[in-house]
N, C-alpha and C. Protein backbone atom coordinates (compact mmCIF):
# COMPACT_ATOMS: atom_id res chain seq x y z
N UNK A 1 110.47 92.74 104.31
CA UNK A 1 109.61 91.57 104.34
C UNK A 1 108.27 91.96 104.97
N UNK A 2 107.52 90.84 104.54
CA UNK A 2 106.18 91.46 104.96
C UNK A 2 105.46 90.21 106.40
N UNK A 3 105.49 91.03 107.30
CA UNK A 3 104.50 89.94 108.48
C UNK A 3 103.36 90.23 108.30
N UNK A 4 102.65 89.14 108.19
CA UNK A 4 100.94 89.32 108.33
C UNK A 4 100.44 88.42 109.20
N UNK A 5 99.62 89.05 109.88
CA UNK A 5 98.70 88.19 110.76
C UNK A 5 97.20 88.12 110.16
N UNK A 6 96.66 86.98 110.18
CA UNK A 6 95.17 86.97 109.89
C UNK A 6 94.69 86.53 111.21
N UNK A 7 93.46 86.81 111.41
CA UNK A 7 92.29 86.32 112.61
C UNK A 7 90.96 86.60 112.48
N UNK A 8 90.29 85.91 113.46
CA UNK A 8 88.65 86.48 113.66
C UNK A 8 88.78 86.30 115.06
N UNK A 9 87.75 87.44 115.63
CA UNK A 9 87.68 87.68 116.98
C UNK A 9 86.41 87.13 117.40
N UNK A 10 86.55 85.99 118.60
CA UNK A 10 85.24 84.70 118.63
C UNK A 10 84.38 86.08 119.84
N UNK A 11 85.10 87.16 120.30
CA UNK A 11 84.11 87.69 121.54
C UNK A 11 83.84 88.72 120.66
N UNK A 12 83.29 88.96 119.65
CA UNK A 12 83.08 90.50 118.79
C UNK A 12 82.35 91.48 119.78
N UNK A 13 81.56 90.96 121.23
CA UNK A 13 80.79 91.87 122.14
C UNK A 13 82.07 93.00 122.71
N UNK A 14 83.65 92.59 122.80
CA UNK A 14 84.81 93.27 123.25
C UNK A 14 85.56 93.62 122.43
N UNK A 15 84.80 94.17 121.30
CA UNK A 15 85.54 94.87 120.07
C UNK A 15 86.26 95.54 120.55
N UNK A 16 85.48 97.17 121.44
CA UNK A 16 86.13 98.12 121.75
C UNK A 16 87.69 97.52 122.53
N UNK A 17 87.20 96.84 124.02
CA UNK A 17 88.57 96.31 124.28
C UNK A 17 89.54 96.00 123.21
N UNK A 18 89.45 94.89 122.85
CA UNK A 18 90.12 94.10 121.96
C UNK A 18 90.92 95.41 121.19
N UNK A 19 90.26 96.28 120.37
CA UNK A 19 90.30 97.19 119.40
C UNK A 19 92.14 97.97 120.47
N UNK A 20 91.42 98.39 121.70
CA UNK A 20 92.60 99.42 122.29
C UNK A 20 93.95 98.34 122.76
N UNK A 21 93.62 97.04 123.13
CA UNK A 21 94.76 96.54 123.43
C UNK A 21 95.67 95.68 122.47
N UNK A 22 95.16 95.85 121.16
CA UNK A 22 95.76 95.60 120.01
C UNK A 22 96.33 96.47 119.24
N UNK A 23 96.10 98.31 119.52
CA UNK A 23 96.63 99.10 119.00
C UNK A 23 97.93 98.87 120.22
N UNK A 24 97.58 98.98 121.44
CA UNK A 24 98.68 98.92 122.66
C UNK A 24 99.78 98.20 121.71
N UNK A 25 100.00 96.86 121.16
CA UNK A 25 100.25 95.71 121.10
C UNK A 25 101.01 96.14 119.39
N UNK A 26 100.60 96.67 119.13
CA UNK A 26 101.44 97.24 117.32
C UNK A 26 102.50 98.34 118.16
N UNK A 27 102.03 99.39 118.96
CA UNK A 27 103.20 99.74 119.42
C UNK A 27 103.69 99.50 120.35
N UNK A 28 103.69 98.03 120.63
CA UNK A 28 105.23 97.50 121.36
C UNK A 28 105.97 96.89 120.72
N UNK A 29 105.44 96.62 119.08
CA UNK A 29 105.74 95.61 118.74
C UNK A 29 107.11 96.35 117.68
N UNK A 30 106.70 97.62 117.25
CA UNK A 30 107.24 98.90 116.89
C UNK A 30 108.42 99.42 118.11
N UNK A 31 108.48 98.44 119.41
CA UNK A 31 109.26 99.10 119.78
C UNK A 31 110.90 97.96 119.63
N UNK A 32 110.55 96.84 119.37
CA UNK A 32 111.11 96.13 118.71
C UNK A 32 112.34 95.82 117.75
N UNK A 33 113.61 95.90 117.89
CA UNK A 33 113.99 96.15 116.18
C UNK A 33 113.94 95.22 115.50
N UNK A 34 113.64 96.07 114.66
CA UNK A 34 113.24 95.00 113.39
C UNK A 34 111.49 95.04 112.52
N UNK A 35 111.55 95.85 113.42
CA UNK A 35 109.72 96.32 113.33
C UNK A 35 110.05 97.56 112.79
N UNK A 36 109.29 97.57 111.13
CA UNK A 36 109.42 98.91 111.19
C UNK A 36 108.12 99.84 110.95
N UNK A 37 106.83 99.20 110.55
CA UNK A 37 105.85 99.81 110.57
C UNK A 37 104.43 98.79 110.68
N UNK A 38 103.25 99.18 110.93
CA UNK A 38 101.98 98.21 111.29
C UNK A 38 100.94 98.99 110.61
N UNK A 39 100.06 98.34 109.88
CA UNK A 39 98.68 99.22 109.52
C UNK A 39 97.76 97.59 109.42
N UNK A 40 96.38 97.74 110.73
CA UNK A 40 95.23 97.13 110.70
C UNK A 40 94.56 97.16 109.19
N UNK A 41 93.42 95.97 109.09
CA UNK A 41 92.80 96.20 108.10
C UNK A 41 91.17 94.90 108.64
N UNK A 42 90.29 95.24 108.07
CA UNK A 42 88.72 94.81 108.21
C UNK A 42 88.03 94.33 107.09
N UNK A 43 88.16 93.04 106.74
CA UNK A 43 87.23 92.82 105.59
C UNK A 43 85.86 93.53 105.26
N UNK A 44 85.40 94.01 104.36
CA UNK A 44 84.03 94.29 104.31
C UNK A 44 82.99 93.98 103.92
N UNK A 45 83.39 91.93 104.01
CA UNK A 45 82.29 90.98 103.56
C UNK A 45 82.38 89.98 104.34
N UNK A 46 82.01 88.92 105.04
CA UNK A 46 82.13 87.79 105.27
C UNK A 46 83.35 87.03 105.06
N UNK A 47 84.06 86.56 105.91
CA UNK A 47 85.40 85.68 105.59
C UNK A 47 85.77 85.02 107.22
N UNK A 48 86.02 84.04 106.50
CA UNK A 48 86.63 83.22 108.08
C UNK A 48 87.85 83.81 108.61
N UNK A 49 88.63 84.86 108.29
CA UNK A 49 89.61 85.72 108.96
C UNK A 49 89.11 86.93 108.41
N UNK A 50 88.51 87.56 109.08
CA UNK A 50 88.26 88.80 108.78
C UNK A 50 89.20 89.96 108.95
N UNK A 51 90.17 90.25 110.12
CA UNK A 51 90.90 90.59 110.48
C UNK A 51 92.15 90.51 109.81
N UNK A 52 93.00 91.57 109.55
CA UNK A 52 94.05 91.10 108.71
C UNK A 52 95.16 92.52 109.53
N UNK A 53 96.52 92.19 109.77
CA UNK A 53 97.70 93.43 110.06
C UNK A 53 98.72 93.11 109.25
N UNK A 54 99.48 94.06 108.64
CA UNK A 54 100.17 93.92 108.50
C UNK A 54 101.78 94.95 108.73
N UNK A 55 103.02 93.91 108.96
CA UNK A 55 104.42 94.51 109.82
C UNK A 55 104.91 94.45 108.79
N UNK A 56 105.53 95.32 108.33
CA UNK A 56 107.12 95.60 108.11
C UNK A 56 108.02 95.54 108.88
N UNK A 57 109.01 94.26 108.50
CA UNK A 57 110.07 93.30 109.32
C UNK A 57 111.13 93.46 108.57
N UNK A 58 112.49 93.79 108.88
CA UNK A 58 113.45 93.28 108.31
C UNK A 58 113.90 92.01 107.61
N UNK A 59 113.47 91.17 108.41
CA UNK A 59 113.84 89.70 108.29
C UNK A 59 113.14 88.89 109.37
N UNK A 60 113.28 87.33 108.89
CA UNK A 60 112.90 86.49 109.77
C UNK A 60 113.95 86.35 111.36
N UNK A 61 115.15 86.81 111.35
CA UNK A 61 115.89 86.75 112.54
C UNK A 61 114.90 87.88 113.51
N UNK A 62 114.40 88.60 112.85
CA UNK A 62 113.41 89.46 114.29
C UNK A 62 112.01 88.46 114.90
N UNK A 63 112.12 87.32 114.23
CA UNK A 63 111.20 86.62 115.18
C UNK A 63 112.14 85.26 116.22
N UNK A 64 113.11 85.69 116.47
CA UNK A 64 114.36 84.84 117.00
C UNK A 64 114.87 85.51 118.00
N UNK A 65 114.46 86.77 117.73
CA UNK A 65 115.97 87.68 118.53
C UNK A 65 115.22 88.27 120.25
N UNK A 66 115.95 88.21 121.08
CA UNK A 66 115.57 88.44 122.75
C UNK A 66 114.22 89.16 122.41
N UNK A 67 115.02 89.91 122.17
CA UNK A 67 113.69 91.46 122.04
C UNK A 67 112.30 91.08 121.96
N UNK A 68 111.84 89.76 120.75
CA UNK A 68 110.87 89.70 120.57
C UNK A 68 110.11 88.54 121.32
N UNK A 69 110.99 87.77 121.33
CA UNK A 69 110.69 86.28 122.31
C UNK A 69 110.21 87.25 123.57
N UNK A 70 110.75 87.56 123.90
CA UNK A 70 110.58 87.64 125.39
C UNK A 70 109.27 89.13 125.62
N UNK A 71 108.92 89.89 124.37
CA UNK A 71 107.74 90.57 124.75
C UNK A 71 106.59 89.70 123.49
N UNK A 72 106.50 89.34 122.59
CA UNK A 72 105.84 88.99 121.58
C UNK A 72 105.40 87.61 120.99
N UNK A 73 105.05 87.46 119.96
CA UNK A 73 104.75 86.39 119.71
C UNK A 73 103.74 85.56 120.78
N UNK A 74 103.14 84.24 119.78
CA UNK A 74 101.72 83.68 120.79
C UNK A 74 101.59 83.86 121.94
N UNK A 75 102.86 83.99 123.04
CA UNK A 75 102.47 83.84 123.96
C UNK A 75 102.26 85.15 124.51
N UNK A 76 102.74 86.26 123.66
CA UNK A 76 102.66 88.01 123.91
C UNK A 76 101.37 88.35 123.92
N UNK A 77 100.24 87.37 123.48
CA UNK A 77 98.98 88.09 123.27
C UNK A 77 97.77 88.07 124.45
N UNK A 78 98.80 87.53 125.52
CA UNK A 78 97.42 87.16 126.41
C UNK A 78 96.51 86.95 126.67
N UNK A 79 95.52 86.95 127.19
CA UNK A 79 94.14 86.49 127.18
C UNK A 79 93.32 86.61 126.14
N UNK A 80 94.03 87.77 125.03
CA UNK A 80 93.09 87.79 123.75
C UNK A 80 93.54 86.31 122.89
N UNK A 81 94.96 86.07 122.91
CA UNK A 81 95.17 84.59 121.98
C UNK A 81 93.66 83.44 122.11
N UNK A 82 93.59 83.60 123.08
CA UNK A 82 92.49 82.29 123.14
C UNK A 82 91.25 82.68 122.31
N UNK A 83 90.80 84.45 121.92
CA UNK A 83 89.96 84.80 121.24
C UNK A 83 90.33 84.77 120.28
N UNK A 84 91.14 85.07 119.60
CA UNK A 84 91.31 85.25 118.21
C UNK A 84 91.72 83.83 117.47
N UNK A 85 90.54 83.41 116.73
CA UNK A 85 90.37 82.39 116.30
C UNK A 85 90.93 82.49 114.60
N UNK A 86 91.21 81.22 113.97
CA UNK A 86 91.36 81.22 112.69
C UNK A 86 92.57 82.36 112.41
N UNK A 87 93.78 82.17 113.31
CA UNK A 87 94.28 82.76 113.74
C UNK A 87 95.84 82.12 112.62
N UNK A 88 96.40 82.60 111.97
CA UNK A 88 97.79 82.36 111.31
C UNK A 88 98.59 83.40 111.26
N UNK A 89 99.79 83.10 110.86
CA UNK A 89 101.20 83.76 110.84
C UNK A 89 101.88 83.35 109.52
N UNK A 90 102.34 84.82 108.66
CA UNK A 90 103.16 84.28 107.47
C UNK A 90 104.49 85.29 107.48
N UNK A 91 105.22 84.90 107.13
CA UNK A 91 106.35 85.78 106.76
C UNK A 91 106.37 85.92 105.31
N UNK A 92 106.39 86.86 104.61
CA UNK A 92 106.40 86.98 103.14
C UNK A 92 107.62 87.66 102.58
N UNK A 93 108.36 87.71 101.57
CA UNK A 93 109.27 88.18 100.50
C UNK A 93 108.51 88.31 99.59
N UNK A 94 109.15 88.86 98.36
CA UNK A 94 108.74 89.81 97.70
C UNK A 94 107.79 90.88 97.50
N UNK A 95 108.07 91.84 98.81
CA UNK A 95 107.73 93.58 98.89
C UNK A 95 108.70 93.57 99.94
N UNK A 96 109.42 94.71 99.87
CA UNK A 96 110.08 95.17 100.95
C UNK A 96 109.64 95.65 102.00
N UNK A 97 108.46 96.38 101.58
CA UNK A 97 107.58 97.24 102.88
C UNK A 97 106.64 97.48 102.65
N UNK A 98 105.63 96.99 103.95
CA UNK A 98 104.27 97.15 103.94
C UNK A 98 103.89 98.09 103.42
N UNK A 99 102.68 98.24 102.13
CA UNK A 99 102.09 99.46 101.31
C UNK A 99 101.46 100.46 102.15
N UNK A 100 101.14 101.74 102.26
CA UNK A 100 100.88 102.41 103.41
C UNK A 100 99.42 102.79 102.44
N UNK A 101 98.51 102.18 102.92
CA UNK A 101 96.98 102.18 102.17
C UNK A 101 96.30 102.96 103.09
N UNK A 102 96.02 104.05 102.21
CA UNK A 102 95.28 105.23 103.10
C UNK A 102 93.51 104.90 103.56
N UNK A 103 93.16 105.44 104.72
CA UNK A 103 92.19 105.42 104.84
C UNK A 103 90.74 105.76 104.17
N UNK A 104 90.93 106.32 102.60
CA UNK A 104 90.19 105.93 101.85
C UNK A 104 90.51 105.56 100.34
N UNK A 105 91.39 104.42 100.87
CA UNK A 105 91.57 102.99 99.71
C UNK A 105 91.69 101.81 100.44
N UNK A 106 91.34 100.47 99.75
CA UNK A 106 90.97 99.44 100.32
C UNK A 106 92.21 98.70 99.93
N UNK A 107 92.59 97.89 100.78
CA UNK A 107 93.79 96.72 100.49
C UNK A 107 93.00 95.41 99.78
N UNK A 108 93.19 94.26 98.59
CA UNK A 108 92.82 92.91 98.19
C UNK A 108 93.88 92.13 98.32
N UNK A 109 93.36 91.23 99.05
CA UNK A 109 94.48 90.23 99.45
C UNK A 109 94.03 88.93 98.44
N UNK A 110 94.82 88.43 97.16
CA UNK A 110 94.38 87.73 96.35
C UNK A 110 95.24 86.47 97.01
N UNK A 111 94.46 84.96 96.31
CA UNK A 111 95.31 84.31 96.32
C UNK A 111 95.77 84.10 95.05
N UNK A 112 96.85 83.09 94.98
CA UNK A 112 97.40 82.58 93.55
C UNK A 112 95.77 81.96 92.85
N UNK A 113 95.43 81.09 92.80
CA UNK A 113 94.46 80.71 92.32
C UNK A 113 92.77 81.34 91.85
N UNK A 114 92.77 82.76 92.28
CA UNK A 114 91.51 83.66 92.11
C UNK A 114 91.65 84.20 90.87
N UNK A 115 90.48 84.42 89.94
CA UNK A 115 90.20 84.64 89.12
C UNK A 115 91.12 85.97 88.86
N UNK A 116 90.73 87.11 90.24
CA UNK A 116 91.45 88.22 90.28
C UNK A 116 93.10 88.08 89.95
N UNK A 117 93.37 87.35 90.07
CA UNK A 117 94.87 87.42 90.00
C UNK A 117 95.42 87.75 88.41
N UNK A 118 94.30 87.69 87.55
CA UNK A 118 94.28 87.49 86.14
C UNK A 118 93.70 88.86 85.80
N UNK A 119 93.54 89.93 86.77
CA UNK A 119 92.18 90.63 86.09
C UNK A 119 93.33 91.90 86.20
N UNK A 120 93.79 92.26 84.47
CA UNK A 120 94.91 93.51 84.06
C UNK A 120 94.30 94.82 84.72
N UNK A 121 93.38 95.50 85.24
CA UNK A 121 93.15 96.32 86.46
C UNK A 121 93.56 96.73 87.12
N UNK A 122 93.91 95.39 88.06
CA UNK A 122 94.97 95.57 89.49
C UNK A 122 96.53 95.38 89.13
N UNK A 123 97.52 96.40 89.74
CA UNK A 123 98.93 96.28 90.28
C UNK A 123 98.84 95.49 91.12
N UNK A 124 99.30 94.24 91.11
CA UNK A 124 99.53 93.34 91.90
C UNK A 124 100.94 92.85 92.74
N UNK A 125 100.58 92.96 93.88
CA UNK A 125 102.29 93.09 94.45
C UNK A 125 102.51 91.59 94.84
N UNK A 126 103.28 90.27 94.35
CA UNK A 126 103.14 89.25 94.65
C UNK A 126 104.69 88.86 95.70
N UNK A 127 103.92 87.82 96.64
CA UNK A 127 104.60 87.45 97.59
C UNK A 127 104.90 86.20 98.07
N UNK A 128 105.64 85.48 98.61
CA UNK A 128 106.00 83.82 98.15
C UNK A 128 106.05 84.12 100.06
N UNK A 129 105.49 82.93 100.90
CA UNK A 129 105.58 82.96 101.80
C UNK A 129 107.13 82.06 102.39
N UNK A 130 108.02 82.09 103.71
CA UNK A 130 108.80 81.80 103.54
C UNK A 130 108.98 81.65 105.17
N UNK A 131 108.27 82.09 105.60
CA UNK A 131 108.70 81.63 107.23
C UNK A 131 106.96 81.44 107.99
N UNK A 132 107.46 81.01 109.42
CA UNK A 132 106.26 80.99 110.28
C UNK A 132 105.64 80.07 110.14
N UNK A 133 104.35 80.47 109.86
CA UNK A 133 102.74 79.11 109.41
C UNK A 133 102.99 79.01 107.82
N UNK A 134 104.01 79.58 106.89
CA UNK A 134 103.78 79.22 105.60
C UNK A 134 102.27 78.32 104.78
N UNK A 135 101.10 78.74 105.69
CA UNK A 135 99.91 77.80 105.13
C UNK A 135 99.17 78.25 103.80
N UNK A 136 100.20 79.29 103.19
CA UNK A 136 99.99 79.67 101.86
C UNK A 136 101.13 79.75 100.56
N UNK A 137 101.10 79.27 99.85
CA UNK A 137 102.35 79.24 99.32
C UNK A 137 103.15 80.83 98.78
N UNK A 138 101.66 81.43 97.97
CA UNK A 138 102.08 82.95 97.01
C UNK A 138 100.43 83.74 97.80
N UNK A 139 100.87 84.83 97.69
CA UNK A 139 99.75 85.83 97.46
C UNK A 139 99.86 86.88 96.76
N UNK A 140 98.71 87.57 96.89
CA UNK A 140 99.00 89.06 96.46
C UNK A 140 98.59 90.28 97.11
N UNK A 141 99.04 91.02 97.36
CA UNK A 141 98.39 92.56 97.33
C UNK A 141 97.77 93.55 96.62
N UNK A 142 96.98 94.04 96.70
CA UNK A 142 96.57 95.17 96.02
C UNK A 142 95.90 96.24 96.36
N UNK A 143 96.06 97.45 96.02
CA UNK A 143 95.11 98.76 96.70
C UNK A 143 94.65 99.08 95.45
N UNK A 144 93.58 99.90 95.85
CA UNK A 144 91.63 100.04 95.17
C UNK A 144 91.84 101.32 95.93
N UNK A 145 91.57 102.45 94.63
CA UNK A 145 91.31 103.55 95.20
C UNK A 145 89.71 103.63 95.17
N UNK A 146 88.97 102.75 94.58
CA UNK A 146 87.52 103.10 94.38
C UNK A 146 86.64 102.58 95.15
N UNK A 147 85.74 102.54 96.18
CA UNK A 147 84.75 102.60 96.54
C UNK A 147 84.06 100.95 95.48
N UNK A 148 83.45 101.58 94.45
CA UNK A 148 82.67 100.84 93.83
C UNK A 148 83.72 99.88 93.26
N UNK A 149 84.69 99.78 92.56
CA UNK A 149 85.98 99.02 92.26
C UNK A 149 85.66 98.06 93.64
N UNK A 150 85.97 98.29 94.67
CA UNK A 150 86.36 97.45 95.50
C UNK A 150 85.56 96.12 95.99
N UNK A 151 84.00 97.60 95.61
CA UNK A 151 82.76 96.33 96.43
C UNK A 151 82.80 95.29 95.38
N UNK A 152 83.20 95.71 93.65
CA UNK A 152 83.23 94.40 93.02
C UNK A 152 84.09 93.56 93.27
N UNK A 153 84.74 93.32 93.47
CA UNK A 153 85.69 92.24 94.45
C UNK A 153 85.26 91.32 94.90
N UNK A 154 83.74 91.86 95.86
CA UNK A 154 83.47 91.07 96.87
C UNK A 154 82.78 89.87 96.23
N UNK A 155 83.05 88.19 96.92
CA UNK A 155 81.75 87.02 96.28
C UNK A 155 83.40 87.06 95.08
N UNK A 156 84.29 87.11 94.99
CA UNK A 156 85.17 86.88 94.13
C UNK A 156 86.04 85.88 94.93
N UNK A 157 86.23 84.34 93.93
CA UNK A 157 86.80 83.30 94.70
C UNK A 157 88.57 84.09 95.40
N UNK A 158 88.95 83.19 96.24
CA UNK A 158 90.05 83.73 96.74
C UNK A 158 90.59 85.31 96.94
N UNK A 159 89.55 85.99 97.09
CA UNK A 159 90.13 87.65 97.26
C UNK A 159 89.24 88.26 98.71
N UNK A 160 90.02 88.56 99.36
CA UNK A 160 89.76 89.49 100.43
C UNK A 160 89.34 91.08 100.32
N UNK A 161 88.52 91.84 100.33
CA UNK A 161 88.71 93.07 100.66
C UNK A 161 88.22 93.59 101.59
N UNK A 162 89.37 94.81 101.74
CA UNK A 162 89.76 94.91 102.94
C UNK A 162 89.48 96.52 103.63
N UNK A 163 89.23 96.91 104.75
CA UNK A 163 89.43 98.46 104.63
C UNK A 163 90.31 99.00 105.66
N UNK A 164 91.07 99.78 105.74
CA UNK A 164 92.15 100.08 106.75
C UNK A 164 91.22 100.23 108.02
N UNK A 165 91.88 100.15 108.86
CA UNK A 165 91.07 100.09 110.54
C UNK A 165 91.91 101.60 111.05
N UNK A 166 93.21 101.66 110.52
CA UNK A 166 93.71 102.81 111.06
C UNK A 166 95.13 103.16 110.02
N UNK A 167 95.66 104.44 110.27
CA UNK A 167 96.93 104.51 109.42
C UNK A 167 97.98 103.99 109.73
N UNK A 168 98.74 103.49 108.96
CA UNK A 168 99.64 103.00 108.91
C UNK A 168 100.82 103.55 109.74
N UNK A 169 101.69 102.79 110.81
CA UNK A 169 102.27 103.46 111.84
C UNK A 169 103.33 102.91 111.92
N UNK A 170 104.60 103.91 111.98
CA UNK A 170 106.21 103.69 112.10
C UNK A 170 106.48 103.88 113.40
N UNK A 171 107.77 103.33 113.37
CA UNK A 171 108.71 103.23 114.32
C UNK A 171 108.64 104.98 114.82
């Protein structure tokens, strides 16, 4: 299953912070079971969540179980929760495991309704949300090995693109 977090960060002057105690924060979250891998990602246009991670989870019982209650979730984020604005939670099915999008290819996060979702181009990995903030019903995934591919994307209704912030990291 796929966890994703979206956000925007309202103090962008404490990137750097923000930046190291959020890598801290993927590997605790990795220390977890049920966690089995995390890779950041950075829009590279304008969007009210710019910020995007995504976990590879077993299941929704790893947001239930001691382990995680008691280090994770809203209240795990401390003093950054109050920054990170425009801030949601989805649990997704259909992909088993987060795509491991290298640092030079871009992730598109489509919705059901974007033009893109139609455009025979992209492998589209689609996903029905099913736990958490469910404030989306379906999405999609997709990786862009191209540079110029990608920037066309951008100013495209419902599509995100995205660029890895760092590699993708296992247990």
């Amino acid at each position: 299953m796929i966890y994703m977090v979206e956000m925007a960060l309202s103090e962008m002057d404490r990137r750097v912070e923000w930046e190291a105690w959020y890598l801290a924060h993927q590997k605790m979250l990795l220390t977890i079971p049920g966690f089995n891998a995390s890779q950041r990602f950075e829009t590279i246009h304008p969007t009210p969540a710019p910020f995007v991670a995504l976990h590879d989870v077993d299941g929704p019982e790893v947001f239930t179980s001691p382990a995680y209650t008691s280090k994770a979730g809203p209240a795990g984020t401390g003093e950054w929760r109050t920054k990170m604005t425009n801030w949601s939670r989805n649990l997704f099915t259909g992909l088993d495991h987060t795509p491991d999008v290298g640092l030079d290819q871009w992730l598109l996060v489509i919705e059901e309704n974007s033009p893109a979702a139609r455009n025979p181009a992209l492998t589209l990995h689609w996903m029905k949300a099913v736990g958490l903030d469910v404030n989306v019903p379906r999405r999609a995934l997709a990786i862009v090995g191209s540079a110029e591919m990608a920037r066309g994307f951008i100013g495209t209704q419902g599509v995100r693109v995205c660029r890895p912030l760092m590699r993708r990291i296992t247990e």
